[in-house]
C-alpha atoms as a PDB file:
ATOM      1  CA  UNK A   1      -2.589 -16.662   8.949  1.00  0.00           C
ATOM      2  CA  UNK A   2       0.205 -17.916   6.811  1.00  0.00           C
ATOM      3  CA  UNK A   3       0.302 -19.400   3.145  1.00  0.00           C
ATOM      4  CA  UNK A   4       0.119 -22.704   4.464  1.00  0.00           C
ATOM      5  CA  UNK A   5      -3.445 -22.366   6.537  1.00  0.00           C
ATOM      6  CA  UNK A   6      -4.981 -19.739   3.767  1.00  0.00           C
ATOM      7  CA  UNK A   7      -8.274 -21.141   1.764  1.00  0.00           C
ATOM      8  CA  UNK A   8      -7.305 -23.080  -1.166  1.00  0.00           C
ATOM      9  CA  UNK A   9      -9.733 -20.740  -3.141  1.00  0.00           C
ATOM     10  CA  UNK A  10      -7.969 -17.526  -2.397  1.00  0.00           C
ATOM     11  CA  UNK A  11      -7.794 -15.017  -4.281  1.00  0.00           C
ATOM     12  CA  UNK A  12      -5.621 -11.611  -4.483  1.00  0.00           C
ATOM     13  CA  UNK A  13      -6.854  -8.480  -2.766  1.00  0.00           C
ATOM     14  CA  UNK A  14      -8.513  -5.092  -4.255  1.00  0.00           C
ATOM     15  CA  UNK A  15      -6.246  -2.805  -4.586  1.00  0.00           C
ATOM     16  CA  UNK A  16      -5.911   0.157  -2.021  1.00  0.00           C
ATOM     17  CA  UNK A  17      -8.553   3.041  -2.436  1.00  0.00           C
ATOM     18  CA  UNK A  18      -8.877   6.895  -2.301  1.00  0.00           C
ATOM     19  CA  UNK A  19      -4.862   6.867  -3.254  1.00  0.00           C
ATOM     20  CA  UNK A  20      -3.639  10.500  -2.516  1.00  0.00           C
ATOM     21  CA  UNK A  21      -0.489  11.143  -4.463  1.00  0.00           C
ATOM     22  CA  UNK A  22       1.197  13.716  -2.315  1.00  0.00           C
ATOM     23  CA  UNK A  23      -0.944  14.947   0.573  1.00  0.00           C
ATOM     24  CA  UNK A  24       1.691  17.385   1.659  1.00  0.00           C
ATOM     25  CA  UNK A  25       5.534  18.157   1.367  1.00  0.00           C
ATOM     26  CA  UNK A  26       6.881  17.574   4.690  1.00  0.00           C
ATOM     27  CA  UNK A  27      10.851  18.660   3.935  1.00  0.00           C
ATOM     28  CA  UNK A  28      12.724  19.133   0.718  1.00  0.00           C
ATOM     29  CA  UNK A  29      13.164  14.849   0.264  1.00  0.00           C
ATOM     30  CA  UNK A  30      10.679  13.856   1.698  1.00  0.00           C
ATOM     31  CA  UNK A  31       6.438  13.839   0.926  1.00  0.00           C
ATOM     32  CA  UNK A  32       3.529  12.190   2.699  1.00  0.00           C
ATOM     33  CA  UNK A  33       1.026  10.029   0.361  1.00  0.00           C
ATOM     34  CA  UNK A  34      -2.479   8.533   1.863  1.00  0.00           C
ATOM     35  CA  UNK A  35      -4.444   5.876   0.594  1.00  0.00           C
ATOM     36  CA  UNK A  36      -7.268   3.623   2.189  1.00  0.00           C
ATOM     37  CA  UNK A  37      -7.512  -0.428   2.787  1.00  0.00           C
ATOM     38  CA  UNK A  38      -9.158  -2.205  -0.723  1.00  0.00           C
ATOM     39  CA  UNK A  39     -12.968  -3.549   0.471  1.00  0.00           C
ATOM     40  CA  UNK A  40     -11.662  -7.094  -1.355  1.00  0.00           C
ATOM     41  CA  UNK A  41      -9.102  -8.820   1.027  1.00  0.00           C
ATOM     42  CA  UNK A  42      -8.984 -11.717  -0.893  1.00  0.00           C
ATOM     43  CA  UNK A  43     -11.625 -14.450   0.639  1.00  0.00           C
ATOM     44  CA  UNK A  44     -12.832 -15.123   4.034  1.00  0.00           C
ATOM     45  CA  UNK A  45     -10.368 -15.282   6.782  1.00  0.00           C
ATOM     46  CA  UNK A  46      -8.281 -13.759   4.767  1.00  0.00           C
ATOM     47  CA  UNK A  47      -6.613  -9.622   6.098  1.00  0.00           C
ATOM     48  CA  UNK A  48      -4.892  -7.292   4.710  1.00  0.00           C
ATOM     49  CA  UNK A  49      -0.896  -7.626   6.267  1.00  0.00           C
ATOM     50  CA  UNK A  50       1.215  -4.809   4.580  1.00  0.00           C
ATOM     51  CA  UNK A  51       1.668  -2.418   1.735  1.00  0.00           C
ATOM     52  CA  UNK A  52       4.018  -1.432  -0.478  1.00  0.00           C
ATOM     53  CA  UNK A  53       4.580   1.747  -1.406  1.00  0.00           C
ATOM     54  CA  UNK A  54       6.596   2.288  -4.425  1.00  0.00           C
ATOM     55  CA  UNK A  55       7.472   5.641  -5.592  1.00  0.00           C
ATOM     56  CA  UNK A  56       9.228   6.290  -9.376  1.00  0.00           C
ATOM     57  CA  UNK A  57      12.492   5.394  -9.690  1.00  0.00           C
ATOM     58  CA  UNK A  58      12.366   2.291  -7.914  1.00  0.00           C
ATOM     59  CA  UNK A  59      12.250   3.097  -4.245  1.00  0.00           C
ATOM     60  CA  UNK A  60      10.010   1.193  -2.065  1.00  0.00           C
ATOM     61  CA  UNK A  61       8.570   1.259   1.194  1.00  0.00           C
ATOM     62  CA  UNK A  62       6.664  -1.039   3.271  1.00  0.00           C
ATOM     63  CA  UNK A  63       3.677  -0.423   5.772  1.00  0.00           C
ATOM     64  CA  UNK A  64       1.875  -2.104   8.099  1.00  0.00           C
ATOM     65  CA  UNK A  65      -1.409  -3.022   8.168  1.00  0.00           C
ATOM     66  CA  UNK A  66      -1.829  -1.734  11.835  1.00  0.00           C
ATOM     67  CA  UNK A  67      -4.797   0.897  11.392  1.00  0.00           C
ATOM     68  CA  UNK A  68      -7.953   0.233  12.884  1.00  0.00           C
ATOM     69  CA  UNK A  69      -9.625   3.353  10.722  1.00  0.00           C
ATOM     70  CA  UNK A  70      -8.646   1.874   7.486  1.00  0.00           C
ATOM     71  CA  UNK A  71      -6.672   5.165   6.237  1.00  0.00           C
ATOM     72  CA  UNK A  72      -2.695   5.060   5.878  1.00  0.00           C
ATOM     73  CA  UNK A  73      -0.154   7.330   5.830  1.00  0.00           C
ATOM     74  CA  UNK A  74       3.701   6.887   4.132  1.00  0.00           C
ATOM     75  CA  UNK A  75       6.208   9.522   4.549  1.00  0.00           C
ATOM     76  CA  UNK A  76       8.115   8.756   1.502  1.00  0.00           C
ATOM     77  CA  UNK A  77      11.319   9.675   0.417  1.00  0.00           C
ATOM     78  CA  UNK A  78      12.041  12.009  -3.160  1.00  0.00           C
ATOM     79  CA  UNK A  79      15.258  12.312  -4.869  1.00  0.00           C
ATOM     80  CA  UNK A  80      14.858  16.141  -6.124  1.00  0.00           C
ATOM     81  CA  UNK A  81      12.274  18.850  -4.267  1.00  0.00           C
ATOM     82  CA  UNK A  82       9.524  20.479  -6.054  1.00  0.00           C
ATOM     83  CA  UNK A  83       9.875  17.174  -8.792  1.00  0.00           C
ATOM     84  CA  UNK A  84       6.560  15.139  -9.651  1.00  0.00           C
ATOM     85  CA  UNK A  85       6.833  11.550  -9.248  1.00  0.00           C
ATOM     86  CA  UNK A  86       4.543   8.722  -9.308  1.00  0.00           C
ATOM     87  CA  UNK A  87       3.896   6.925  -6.574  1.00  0.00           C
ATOM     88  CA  UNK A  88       1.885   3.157  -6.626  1.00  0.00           C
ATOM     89  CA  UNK A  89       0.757   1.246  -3.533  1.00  0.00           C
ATOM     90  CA  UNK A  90       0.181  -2.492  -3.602  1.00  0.00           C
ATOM     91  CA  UNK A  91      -1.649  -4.714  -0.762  1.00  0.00           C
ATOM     92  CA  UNK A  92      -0.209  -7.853  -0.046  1.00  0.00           C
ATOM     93  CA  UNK A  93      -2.521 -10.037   1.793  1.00  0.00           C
ATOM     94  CA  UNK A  94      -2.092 -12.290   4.856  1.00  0.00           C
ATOM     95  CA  UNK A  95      -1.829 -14.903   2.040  1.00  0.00           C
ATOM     96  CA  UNK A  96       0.957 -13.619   0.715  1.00  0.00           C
ATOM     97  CA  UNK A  97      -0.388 -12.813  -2.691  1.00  0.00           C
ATOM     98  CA  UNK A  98      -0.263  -8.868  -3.889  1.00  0.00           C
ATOM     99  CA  UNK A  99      -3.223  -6.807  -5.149  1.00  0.00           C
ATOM    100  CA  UNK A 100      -2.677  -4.579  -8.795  1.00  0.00           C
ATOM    101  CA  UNK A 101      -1.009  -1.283  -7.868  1.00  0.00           C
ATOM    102  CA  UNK A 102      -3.035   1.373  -7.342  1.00  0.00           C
ATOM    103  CA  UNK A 103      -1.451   4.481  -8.747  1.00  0.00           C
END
């Protein structure tokens, strides 16, 4: 579906659930977070297309929406080892319009 066929009366999606800031460490830049698809898509007819994984200091990711189990997975990149950082994921629906971060 694109912008121009979505329901006048759409609206934007949940944001994504069970958000796992760092699962695991997999190398000194580099950390895996987890989240799960939002139950609100944003109307009938309407899917969820990508994410956007966002990580402090301003570097982003995007993932599919190509999981028929409805968890994700990001390996994400870090500027420093053993730092804290936090990490937001948006949906973006097949409407184009983005959900609130979930952080």
């Amino acid at each position: 579906m694109d912008e121009a066929s979505c329901p006048i009366a759409t609206d934007p999606p949940g944001p994504p659930e069970s958000l796992s800031q760092v699962v695991s460490a997999n190398t000194e830049t580099s950390a895996v977070v987890q989240w799960r698809s939002p139950a609100m898509t944003g109307g009938t007819g309407v899917t969820i297309s990508e994410y956007r994984v966002t990580v402090e200091g301003g570097m982003t990711q995007t993932v599919s929406h190509d999981d028929s189990e409805g968890v994700f997975t990001a390996t994400i990149t870090v500027p420093e080892y053993n730092t804290s950082y936090s990490v937001s994921v948006t949906a973006i629906n097949s409407c184009g319009l983005s959900s609130q971060p979930a952080t």
